[in-house]
PDB file of N, CA and C in Angstrom:
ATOM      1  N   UNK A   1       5.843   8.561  -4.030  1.00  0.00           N
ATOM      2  CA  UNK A   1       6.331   7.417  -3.281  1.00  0.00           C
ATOM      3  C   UNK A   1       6.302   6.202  -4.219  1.00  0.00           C
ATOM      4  N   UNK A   2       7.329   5.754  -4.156  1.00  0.00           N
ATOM      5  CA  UNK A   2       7.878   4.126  -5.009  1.00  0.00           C
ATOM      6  C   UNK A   2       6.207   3.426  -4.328  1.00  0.00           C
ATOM      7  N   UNK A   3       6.065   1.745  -5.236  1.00  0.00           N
ATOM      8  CA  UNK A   3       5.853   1.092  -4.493  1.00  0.00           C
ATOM      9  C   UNK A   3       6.414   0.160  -3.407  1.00  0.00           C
ATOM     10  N   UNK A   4       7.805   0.221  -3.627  1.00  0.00           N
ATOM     11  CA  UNK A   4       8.578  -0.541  -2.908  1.00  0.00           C
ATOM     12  C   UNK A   4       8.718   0.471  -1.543  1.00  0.00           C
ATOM     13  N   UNK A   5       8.317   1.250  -1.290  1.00  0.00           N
ATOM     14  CA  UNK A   5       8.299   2.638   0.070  1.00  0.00           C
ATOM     15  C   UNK A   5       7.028   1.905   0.637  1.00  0.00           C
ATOM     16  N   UNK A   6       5.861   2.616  -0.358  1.00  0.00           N
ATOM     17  CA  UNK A   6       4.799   2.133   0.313  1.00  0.00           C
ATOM     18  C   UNK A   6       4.754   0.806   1.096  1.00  0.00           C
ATOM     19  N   UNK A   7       5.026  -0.130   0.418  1.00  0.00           N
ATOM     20  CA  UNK A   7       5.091  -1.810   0.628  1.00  0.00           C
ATOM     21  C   UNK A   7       6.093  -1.745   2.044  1.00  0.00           C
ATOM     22  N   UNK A   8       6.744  -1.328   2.067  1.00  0.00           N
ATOM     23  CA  UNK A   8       7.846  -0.679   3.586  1.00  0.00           C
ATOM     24  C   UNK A   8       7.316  -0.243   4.283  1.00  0.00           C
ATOM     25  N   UNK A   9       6.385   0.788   4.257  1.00  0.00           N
ATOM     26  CA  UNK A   9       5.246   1.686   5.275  1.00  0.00           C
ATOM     27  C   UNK A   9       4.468   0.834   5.595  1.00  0.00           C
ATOM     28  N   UNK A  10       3.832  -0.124   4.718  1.00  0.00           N
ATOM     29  CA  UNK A  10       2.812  -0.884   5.211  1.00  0.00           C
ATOM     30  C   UNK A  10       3.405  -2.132   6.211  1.00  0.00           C
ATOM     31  N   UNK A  11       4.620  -2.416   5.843  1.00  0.00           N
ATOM     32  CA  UNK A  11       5.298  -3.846   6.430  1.00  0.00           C
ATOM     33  C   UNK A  11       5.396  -2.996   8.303  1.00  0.00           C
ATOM     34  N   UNK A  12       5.789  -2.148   8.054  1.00  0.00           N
ATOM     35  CA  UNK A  12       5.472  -1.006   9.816  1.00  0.00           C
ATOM     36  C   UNK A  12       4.523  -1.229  10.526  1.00  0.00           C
ATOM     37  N   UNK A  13       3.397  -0.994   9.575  1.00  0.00           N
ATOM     38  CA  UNK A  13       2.205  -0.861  10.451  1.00  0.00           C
ATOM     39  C   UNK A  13       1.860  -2.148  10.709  1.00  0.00           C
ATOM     40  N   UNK A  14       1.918  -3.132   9.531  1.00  0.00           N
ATOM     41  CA  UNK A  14       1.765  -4.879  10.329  1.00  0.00           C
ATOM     42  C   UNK A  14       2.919  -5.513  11.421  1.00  0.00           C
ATOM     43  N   UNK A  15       3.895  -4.110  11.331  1.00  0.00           N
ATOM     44  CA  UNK A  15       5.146  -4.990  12.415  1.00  0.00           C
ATOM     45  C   UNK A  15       4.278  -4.213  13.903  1.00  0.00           C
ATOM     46  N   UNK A  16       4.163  -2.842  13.654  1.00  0.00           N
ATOM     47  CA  UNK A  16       3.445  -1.835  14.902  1.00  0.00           C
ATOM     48  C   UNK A  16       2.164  -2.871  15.656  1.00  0.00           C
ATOM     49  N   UNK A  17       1.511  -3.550  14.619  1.00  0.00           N
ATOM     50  CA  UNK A  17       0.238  -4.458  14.963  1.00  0.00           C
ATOM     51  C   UNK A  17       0.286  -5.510  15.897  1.00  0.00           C
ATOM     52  N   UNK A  18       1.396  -6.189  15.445  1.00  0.00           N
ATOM     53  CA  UNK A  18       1.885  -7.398  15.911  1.00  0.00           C
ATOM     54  C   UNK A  18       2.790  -7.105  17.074  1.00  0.00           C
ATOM     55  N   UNK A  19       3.559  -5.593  17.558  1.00  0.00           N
ATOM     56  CA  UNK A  19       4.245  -5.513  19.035  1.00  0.00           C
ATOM     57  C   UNK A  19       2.672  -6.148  20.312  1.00  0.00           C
ATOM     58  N   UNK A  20       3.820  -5.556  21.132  1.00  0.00           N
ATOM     59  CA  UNK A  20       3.783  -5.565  22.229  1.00  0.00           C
ATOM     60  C   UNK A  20       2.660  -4.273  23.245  1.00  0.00           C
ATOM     61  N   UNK A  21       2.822  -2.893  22.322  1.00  0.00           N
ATOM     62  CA  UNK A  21       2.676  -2.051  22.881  1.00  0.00           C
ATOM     63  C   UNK A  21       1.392  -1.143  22.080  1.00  0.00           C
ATOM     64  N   UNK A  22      -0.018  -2.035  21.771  1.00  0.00           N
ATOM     65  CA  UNK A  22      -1.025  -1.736  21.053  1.00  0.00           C
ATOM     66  C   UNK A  22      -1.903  -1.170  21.897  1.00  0.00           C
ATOM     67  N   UNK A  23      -2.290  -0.182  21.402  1.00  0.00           N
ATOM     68  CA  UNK A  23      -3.612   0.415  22.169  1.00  0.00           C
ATOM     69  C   UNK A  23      -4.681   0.905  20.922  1.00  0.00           C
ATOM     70  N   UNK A  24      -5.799   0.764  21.405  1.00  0.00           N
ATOM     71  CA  UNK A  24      -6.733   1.076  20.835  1.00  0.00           C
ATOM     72  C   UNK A  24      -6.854   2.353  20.229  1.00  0.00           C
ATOM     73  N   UNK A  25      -6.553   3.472  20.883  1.00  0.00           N
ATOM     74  CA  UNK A  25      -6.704   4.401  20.199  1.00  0.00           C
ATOM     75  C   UNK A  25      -6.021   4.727  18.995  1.00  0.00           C
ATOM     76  N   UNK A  26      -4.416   4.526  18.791  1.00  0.00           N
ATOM     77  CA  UNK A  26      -3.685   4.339  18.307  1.00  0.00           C
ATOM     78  C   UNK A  26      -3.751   3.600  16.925  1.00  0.00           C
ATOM     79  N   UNK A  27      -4.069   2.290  17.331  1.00  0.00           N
ATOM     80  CA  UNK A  27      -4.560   1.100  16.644  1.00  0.00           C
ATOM     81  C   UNK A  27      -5.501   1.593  15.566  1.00  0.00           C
ATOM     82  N   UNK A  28      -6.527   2.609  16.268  1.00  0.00           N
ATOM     83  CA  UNK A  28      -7.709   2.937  15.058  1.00  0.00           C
ATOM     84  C   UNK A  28      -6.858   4.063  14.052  1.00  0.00           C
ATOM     85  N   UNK A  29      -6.295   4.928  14.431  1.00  0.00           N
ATOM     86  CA  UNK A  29      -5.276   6.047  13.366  1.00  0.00           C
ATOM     87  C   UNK A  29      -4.190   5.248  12.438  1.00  0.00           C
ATOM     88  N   UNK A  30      -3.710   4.169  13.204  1.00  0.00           N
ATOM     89  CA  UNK A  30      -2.821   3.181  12.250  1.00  0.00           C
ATOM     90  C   UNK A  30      -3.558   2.491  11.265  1.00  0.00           C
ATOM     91  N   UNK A  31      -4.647   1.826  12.036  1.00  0.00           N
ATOM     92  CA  UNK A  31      -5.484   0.821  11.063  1.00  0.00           C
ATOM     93  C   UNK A  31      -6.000   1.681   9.788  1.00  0.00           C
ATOM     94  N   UNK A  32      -6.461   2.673  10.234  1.00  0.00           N
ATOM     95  CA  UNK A  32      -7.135   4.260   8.731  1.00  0.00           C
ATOM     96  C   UNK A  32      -5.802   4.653   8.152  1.00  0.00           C
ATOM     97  N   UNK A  33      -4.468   4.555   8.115  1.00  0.00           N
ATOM     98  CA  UNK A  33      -3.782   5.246   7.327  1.00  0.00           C
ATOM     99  C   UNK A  33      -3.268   3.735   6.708  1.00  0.00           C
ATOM    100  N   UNK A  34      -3.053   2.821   7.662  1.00  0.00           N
ATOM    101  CA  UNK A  34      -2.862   1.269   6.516  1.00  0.00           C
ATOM    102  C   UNK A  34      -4.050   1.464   5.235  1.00  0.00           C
ATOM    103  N   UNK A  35      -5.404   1.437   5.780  1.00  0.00           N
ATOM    104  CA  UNK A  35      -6.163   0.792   4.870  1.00  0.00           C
ATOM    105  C   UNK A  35      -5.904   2.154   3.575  1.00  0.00           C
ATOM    106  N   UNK A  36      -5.774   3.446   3.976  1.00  0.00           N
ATOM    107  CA  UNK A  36      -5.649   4.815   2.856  1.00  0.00           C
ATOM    108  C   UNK A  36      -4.652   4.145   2.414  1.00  0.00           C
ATOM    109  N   UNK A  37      -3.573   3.537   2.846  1.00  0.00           N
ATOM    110  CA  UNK A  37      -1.921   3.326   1.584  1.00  0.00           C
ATOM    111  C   UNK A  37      -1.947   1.961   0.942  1.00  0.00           C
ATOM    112  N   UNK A  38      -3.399   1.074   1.382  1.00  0.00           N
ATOM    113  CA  UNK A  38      -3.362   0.303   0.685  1.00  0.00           C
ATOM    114  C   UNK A  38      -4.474   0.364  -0.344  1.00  0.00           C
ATOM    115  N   UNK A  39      -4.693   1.239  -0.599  1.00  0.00           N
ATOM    116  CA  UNK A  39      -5.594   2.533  -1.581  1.00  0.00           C
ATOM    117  C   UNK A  39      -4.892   2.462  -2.523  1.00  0.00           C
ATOM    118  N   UNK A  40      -3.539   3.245  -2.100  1.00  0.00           N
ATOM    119  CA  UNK A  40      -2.849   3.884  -2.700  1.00  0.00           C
ATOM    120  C   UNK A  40      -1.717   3.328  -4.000  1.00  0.00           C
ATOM    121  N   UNK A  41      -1.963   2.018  -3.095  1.00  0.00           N
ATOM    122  CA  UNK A  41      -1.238   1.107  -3.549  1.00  0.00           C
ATOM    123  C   UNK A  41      -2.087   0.160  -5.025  1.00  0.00           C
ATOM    124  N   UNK A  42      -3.167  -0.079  -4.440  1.00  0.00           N
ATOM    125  CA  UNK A  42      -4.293  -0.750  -5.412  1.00  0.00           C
ATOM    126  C   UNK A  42      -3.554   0.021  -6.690  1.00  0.00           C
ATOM    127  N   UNK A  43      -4.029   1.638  -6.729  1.00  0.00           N
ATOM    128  CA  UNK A  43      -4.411   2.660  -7.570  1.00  0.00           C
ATOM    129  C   UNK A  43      -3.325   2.420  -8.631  1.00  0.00           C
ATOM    130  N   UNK A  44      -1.706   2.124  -7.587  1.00  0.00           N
ATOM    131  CA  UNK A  44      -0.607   2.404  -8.192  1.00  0.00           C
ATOM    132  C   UNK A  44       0.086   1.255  -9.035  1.00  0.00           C
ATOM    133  N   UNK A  45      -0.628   0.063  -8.533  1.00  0.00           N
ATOM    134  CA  UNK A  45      -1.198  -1.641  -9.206  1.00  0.00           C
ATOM    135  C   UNK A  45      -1.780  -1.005 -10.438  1.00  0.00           C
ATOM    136  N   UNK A  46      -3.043  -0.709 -10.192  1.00  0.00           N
ATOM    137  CA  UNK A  46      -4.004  -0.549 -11.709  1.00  0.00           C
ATOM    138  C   UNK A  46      -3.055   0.732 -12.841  1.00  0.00           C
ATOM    139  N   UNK A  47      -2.687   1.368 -12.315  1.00  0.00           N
ATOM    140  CA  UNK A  47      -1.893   2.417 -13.687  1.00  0.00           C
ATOM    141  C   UNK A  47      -0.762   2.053 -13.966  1.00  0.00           C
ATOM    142  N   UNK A  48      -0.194   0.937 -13.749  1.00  0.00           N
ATOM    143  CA  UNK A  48       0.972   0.039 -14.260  1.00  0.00           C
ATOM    144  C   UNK A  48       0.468  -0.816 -14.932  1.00  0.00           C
ATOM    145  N   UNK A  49      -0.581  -1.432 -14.706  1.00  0.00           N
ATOM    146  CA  UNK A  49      -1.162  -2.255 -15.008  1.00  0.00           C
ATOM    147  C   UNK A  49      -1.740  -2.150 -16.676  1.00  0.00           C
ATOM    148  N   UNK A  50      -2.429  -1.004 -16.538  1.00  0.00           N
ATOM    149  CA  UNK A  50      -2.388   0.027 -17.695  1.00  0.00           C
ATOM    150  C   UNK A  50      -1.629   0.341 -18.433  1.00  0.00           C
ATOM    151  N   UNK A  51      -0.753   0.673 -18.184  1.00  0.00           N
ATOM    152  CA  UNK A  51       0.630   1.202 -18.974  1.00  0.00           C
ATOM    153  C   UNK A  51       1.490  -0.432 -19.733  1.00  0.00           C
ATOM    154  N   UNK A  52       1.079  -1.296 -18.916  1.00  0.00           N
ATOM    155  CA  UNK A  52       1.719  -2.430 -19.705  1.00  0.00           C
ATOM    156  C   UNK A  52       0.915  -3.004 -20.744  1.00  0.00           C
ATOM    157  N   UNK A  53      -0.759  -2.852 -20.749  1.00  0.00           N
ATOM    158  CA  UNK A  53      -1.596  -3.429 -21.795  1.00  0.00           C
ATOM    159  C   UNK A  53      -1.045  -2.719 -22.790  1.00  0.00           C
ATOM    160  N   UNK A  54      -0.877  -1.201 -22.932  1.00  0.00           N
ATOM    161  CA  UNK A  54      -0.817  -0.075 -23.545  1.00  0.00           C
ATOM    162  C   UNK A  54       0.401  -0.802 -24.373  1.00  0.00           C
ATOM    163  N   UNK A  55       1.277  -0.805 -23.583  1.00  0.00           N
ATOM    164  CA  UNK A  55       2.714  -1.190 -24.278  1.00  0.00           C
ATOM    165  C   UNK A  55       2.371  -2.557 -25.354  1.00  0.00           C
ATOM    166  N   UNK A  56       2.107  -3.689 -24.620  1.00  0.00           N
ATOM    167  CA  UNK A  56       1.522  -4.575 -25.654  1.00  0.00           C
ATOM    168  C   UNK A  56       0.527  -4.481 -26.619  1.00  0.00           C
ATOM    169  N   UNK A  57      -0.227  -3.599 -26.450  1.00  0.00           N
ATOM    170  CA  UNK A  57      -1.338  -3.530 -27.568  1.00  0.00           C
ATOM    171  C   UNK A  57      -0.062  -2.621 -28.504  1.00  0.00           C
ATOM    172  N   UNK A  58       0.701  -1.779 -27.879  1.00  0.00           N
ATOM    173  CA  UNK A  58       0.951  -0.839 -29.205  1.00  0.00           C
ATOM    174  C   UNK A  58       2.549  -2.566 -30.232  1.00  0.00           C
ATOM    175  N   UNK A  59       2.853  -3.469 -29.611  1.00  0.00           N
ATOM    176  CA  UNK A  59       3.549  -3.918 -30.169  1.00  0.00           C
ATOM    177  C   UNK A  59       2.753  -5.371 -30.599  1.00  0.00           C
ATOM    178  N   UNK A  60       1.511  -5.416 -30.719  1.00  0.00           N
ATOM    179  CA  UNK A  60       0.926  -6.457 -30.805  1.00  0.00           C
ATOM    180  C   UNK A  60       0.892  -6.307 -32.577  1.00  0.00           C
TER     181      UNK A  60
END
């Protein structure tokens, strides 16, 4: 998954948050798979993140 997907999946679950039609139970399975893809997302931040020092150190 892109980050630009993820960042889409997550914009869902803050649109799902903000309806009309929230229930608790629900709410707790949404809220645990937001906070896992914004995991996922960190992870996918830091190994880009990586890959660009990499690039500059090798042209430094």
């Amino acid at each position: 998954m892109t980050y630009q997907e993820m960042a889409q999946e997550l914009a869902g679950y803050i649109e799902w948050f903000e309806g009309d039609e929230v229930n608790l139970d629900d709410a707790i399975k949404k809220y645990e798979q937001a906070m896992e893809l914004l995991e996922q997302m960190e992870a996918y931040l830091k190994t880009a993140q990586n890959k660009i020092t990499k690039i500059q150190t090798k042209y430094e």
